[in-house]
Protein backbone atom coordinates (compact mmCIF):
# COMPACT_ATOMS: atom_id res chain seq x y z
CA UNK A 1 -168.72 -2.05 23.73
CA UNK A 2 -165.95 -4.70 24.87
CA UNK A 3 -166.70 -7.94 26.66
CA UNK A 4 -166.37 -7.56 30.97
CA UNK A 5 -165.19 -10.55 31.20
CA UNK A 6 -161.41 -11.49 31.49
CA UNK A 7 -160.20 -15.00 30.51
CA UNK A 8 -156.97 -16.66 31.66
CA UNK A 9 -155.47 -18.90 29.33
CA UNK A 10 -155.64 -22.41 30.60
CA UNK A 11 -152.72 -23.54 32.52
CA UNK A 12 -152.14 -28.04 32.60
CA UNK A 13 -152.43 -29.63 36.43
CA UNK A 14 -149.70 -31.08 37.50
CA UNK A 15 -149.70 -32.89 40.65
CA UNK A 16 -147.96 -31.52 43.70
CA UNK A 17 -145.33 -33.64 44.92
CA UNK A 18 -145.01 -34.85 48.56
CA UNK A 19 -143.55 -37.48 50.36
CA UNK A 20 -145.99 -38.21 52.53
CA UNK A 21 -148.16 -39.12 49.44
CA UNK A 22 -145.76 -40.53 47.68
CA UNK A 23 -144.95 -43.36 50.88
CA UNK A 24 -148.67 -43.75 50.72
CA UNK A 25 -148.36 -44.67 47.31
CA UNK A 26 -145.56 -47.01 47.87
CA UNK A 27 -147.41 -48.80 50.48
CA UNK A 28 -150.40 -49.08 49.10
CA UNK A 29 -148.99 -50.41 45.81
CA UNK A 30 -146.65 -52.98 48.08
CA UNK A 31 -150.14 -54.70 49.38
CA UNK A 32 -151.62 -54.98 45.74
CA UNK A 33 -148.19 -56.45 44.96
CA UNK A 34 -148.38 -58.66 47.47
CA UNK A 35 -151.94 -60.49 46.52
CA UNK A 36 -153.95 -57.81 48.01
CA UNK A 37 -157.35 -56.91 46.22
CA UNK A 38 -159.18 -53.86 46.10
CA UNK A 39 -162.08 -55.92 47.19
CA UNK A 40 -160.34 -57.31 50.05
CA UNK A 41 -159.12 -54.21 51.42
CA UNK A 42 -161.84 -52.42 51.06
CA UNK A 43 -163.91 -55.65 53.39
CA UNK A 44 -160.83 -55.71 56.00
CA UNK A 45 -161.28 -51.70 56.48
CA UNK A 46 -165.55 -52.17 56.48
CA UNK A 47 -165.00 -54.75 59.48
CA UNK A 48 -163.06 -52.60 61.77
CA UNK A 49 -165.45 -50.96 64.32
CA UNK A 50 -165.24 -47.40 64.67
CA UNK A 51 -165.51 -45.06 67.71
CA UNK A 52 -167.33 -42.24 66.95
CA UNK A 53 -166.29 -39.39 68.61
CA UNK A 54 -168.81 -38.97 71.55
CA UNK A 55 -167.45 -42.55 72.38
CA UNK A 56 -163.83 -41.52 71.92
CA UNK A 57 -164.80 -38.57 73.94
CA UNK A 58 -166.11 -41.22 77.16
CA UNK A 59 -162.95 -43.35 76.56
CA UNK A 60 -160.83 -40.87 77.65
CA UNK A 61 -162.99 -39.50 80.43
CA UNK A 62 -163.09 -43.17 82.09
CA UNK A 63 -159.70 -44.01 81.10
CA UNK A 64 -160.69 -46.87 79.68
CA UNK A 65 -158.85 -49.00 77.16
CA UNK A 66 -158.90 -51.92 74.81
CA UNK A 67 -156.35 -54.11 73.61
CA UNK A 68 -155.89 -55.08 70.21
CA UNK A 69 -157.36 -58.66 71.32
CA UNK A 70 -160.45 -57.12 73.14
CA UNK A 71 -160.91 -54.78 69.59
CA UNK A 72 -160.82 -58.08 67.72
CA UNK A 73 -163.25 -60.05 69.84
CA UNK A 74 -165.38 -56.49 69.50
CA UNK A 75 -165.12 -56.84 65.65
CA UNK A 76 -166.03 -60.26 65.52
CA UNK A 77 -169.14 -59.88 68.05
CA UNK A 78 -170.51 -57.04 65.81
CA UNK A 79 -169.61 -59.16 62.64
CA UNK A 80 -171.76 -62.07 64.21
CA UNK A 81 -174.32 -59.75 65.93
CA UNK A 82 -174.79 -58.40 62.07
CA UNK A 83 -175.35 -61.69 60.41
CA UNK A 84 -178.00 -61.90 62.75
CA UNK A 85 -179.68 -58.57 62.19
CA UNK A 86 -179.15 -56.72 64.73
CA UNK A 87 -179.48 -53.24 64.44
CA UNK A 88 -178.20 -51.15 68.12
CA UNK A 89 -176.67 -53.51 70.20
CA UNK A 90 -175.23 -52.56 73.65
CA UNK A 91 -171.96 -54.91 74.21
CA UNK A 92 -170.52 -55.44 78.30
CA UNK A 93 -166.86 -56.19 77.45
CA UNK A 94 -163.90 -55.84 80.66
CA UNK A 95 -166.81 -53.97 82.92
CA UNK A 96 -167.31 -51.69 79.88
CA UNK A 97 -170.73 -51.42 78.33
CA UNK A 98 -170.35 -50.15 74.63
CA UNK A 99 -173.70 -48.83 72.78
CA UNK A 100 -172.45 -49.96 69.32
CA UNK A 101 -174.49 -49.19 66.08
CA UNK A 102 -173.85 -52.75 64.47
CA UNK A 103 -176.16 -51.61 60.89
CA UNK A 104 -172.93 -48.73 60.61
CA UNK A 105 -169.93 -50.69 62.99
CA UNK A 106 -169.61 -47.73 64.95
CA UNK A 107 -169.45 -47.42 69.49
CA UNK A 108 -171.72 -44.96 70.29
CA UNK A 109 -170.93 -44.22 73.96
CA UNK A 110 -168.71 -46.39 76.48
CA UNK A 111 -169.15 -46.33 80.20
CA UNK A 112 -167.38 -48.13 82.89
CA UNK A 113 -169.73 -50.96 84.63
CA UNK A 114 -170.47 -48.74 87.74
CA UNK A 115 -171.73 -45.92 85.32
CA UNK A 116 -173.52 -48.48 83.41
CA UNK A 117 -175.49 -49.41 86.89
CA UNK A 118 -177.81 -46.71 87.05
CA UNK A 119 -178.61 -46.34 82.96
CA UNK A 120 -181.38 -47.33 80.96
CA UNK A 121 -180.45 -48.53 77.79
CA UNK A 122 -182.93 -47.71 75.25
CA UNK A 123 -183.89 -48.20 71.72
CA UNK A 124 -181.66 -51.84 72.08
CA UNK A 125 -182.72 -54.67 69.86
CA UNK A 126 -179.84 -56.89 71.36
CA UNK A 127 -177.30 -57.46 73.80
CA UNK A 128 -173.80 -59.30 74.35
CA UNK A 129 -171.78 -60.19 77.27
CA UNK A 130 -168.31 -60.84 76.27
């Protein structure tokens, strides 16, 4: 009786070459070049809030935007509202309240300050008024 099963001799991977990739690369390796650390990318990347996408979702409902110096004020607020131990914050910023996870960095929901007048915030160990 012969053996069912069929074997395929072994073939070496090779990467796939794209540019895309590749100008990653070259970036990338241009920051470690230039001083950069693992360590201290990987901490300037953790301190970035993120959006999820529910709150994404509300942004763009409301039309409602931030500016790069309202996201760094929001970064810094959850940075200090961490230290603290805060867990779910909500954070009024430009007649904007933000439900922000500060234990994962992340805006939960966003709603302009009339919306915000007739909501109950629960579950919110904290609050900020920026």
């Amino acid at each position: 009786m012969s053996d069912p099963r069929i074997y395929f001799p072994s073939q070496p991977i090779l990467p796939v070459e794209n540019s895309s990739l590749n100008s990653r690369r070259t970036n990338a390796g241009s920051a470690i070049n230039k001083g950069a650390s693992f360590a201290s990318l990987l901490k300037e990347s953790s301190n970035k809030v993120m959006f999820s996408n529910h709150a994404i979702q509300r942004l763009n409902d409301r039309n409602l935007n931030f500016s790069e110096e309202d996201l760094a004020k929001l970064d810094d607020t959850v940075a200090r509202m961490a230290e603290k131990g805060a867990k779910e914050s909500v954070i009024y910023m430009n007649d904007t309240a933000l439900v922000v996870s500060v234990a994962n960095r992340t805006v939960i929901t966003a709603m302009d300050g009339s919306s915000a007048k007739e909501n109950i915030f629960m579950n919110i160990d904290s609050a900020a008024i920026l």
